[in-house]
N, C-alpha and C. Protein backbone atom coordinates (compact mmCIF):
# COMPACT_ATOMS: atom_id res chain seq x y z
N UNK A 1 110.09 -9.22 -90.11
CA UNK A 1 110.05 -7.83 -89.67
C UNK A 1 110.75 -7.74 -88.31
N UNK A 2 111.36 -6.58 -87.98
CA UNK A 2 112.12 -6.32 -86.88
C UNK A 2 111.33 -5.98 -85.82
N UNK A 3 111.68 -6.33 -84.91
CA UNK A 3 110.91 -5.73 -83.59
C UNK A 3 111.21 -4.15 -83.16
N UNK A 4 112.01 -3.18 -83.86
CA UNK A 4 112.07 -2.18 -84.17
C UNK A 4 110.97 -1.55 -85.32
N UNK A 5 110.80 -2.18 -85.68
CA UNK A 5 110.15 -2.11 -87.45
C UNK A 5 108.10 -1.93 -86.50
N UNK A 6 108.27 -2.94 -85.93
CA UNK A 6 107.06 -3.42 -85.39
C UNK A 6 106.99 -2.37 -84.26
N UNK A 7 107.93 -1.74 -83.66
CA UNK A 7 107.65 -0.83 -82.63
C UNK A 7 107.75 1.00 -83.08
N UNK A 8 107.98 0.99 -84.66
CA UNK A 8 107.53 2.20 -85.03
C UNK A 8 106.09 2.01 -85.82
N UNK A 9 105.73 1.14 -86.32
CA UNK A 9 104.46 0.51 -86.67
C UNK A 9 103.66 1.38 -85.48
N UNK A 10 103.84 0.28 -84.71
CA UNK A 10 102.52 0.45 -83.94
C UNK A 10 102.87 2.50 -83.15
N UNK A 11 103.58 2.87 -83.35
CA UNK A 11 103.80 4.61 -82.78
C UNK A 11 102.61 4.97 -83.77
N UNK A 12 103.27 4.88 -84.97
CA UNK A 12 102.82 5.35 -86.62
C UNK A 12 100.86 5.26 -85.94
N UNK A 13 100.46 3.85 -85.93
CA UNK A 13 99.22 3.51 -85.65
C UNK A 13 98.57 4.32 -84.24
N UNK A 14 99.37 4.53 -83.54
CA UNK A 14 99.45 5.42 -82.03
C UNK A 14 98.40 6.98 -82.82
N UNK A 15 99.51 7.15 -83.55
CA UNK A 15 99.20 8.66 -83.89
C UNK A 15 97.78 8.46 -84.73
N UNK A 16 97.67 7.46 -85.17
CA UNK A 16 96.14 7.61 -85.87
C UNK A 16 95.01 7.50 -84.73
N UNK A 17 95.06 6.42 -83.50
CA UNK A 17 94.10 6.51 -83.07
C UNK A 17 94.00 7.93 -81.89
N UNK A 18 95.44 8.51 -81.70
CA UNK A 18 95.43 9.83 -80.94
C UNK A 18 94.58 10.70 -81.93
N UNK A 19 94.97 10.60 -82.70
CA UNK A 19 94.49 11.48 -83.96
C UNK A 19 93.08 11.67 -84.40
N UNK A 20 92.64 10.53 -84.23
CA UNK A 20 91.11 10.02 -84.91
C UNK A 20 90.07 10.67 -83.75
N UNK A 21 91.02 10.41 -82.29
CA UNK A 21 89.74 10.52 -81.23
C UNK A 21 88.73 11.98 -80.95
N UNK A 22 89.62 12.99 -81.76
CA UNK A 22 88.58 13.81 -81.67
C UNK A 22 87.37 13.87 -82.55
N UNK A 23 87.79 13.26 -83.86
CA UNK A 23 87.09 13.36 -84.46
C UNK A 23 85.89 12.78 -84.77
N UNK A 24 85.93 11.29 -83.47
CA UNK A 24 84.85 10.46 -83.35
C UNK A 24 83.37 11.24 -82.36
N UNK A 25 83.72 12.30 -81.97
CA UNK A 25 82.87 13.04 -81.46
C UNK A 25 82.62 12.46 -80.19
N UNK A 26 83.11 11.87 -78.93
CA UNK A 26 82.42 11.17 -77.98
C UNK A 26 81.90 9.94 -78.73
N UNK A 27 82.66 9.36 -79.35
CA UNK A 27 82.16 7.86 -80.01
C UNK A 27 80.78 8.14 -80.81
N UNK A 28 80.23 9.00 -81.30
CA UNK A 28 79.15 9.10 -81.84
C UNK A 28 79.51 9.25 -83.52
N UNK A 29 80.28 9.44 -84.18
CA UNK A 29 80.68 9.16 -85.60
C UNK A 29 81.41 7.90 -85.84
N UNK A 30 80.51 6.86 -86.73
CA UNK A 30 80.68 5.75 -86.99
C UNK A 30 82.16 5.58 -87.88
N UNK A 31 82.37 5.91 -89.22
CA UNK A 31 83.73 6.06 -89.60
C UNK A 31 84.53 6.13 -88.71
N UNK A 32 84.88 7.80 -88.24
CA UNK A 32 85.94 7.98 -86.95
C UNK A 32 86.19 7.12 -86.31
N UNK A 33 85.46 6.55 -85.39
CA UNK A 33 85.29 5.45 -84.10
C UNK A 33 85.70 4.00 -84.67
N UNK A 34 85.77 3.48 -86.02
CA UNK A 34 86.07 2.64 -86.72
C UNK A 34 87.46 2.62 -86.96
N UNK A 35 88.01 4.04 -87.24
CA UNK A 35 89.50 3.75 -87.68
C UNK A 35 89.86 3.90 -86.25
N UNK A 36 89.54 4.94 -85.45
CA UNK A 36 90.01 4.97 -84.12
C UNK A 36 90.45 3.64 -83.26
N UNK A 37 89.48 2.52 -83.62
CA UNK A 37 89.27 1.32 -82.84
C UNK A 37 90.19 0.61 -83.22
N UNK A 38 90.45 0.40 -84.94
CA UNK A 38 90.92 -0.09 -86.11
C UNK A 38 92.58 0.25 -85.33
N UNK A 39 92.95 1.35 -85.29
CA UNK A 39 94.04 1.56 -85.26
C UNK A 39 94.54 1.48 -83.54
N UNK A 40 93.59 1.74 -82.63
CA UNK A 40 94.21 1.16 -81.27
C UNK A 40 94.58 0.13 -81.04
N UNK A 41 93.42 -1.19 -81.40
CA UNK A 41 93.99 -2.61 -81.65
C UNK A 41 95.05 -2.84 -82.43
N UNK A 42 95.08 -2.15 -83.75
CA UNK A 42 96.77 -2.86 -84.01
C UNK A 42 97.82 -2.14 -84.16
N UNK A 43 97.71 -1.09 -83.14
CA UNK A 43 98.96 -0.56 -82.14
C UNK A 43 99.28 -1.70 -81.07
N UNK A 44 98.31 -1.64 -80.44
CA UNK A 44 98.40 -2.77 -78.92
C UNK A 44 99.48 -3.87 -79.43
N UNK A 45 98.71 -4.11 -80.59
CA UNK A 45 99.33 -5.89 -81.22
C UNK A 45 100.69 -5.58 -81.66
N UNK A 46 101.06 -4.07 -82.67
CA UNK A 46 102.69 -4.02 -82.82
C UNK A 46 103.24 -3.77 -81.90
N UNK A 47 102.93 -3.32 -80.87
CA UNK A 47 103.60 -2.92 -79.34
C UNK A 47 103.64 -4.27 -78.56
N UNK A 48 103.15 -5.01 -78.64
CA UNK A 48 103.12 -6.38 -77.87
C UNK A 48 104.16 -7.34 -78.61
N UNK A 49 104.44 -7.15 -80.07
CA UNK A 49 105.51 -7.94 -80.82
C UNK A 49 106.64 -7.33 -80.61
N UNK A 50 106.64 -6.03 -80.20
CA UNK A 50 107.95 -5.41 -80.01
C UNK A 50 108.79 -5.26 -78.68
N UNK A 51 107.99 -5.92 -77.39
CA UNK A 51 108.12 -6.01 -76.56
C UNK A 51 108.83 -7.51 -76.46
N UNK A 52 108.55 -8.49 -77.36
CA UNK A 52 109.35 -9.80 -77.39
C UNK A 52 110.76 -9.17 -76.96
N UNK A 53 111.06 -8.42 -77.91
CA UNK A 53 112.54 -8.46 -78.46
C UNK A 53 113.23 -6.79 -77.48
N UNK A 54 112.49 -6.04 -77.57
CA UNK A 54 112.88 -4.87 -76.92
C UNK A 54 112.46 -4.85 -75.72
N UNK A 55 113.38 -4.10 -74.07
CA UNK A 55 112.82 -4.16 -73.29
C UNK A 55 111.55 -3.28 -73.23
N UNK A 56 110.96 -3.68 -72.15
CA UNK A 56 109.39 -3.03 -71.93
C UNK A 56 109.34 -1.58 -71.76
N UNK A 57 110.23 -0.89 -71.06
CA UNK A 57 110.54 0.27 -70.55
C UNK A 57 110.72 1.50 -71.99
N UNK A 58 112.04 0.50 -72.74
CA UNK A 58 112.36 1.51 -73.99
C UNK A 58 111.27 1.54 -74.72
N UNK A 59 110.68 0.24 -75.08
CA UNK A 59 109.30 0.16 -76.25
C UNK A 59 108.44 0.84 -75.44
N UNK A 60 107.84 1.07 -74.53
CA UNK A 60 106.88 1.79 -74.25
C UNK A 60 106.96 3.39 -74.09
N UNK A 61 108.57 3.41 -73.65
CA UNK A 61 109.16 5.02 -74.12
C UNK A 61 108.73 5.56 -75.11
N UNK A 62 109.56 4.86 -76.37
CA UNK A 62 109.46 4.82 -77.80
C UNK A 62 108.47 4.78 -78.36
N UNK A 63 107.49 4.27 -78.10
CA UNK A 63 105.99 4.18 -78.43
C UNK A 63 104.95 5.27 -78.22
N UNK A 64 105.42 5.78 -76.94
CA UNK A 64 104.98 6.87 -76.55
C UNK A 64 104.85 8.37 -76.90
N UNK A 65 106.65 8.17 -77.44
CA UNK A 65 106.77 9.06 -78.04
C UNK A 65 106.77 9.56 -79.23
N UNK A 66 106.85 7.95 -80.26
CA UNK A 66 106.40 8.88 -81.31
C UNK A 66 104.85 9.03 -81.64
N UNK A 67 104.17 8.75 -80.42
CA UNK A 67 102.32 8.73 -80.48
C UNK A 67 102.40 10.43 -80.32
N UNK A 68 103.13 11.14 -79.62
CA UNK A 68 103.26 12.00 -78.83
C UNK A 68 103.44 13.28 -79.95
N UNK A 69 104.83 12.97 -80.77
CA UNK A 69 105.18 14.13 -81.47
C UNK A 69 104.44 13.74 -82.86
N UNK A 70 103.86 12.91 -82.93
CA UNK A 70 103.02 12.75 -84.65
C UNK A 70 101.90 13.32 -83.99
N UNK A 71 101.26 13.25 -83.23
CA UNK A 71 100.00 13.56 -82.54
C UNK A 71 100.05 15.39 -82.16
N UNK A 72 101.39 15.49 -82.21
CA UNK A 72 101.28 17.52 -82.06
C UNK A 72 101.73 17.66 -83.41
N UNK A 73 102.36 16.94 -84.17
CA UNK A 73 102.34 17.77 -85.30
C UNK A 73 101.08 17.70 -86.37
N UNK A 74 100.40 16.27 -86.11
CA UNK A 74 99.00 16.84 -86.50
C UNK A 74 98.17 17.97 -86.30
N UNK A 75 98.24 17.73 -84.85
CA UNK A 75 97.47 19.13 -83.84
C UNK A 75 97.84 20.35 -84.69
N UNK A 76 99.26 20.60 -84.96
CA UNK A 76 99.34 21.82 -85.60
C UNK A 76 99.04 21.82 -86.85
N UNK A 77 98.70 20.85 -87.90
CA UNK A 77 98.54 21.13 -88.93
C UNK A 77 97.41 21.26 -89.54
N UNK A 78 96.52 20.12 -88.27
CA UNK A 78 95.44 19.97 -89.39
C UNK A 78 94.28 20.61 -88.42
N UNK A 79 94.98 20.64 -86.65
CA UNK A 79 93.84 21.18 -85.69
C UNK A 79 94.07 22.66 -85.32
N UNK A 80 95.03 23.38 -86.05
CA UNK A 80 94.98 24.69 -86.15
C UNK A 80 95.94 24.92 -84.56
N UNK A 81 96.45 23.84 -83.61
CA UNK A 81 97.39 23.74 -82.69
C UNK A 81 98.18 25.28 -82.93
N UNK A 82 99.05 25.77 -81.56
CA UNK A 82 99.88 26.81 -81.23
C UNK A 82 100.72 25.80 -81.75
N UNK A 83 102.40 26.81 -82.64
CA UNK A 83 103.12 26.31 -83.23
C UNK A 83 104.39 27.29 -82.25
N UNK A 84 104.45 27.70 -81.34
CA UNK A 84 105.62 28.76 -80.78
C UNK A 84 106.91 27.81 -80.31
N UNK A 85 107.88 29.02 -80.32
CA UNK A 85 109.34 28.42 -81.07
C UNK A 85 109.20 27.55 -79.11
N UNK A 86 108.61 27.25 -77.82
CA UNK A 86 108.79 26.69 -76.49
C UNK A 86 108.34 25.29 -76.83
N UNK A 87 107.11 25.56 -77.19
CA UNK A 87 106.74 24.01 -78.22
C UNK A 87 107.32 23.46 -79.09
N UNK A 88 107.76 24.43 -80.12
CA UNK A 88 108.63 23.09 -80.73
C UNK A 88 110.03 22.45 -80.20
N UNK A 89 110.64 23.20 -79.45
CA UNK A 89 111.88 23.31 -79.10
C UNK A 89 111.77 21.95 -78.20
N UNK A 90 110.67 22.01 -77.38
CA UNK A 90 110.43 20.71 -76.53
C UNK A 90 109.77 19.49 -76.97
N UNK A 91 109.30 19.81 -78.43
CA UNK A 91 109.27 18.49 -79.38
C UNK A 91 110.32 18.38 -79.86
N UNK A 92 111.70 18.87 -80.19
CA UNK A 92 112.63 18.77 -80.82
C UNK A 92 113.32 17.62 -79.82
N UNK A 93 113.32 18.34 -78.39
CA UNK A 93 114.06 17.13 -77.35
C UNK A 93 113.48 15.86 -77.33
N UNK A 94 111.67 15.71 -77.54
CA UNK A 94 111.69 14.74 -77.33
C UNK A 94 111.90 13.46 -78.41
N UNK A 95 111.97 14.23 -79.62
CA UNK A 95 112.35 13.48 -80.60
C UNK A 95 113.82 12.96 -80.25
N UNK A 96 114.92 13.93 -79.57
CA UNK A 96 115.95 13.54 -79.45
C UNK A 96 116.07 12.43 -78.60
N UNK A 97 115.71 12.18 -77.68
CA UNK A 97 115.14 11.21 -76.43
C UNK A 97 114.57 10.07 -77.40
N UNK A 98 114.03 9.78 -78.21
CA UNK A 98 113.52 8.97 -79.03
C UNK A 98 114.62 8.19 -79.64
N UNK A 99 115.35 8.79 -80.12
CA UNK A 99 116.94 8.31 -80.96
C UNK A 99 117.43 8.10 -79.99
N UNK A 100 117.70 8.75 -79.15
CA UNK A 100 118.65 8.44 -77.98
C UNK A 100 118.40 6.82 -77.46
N UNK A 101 117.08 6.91 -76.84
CA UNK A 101 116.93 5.54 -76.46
C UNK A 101 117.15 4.13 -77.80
N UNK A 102 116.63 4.48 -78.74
CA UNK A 102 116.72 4.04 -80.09
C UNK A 102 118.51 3.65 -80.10
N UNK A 103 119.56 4.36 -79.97
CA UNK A 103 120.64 4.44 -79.69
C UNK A 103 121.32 3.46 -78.51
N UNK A 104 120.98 3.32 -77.84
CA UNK A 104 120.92 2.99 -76.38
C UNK A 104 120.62 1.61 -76.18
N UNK A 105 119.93 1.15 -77.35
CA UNK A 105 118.84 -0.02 -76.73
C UNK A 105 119.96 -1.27 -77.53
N UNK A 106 119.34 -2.53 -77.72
CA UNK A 106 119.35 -3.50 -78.23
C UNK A 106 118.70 -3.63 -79.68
């Protein structure tokens, strides 16, 4: 597996435990708090394999960001999130910023 491969992994996993944390209630729902946990640890771990090979700066960019825009487009879908054309327009850049560095890198 690529250390690209491994550093959208662990985004992908990003967005579950961004995702999960509301729903663990303040850690008080056992499921929730399970995948939440489930999925922070092996973010950490694909972000730490992807850091071998990619510098630290871009992978943690990159990581960030796609925790960032999977995590609002949940918000809007499933948490009833504001969808207005300022918001998306500034998820649109940062997706672009995502490729860009993606582009950019090694």
């Amino acid at each position: 597996m690529s250390a690209w491969s491994y550093l959208i992994l662990a985004g992908i996993l990003e967005i579950g435990f961004a995702s999960t944390m509301k729903l663990t209630q303040g850690f008080t729902k056992p499921i929730p708090t399970i995948i939440f946990l489930t999925c922070m640890v092996l973010s950490f771990y694909f972000l730490t394999k992807a850091i071998n090979t990619i510098p630290v700066g871009t992978a943690y960019a990159v990581w960030t960001g796609i925790g960032a825009v999977g995590t609002i487009i949940i918000g809007i879908f499933f948490y009833n999130e504001p969808a207005g054309f300022l918001r998306l327009f500034f998820l649109f850049t940062l997706v672009a910023s995502i490729v860009g560095l993606k582009l950019v890198s090694n």
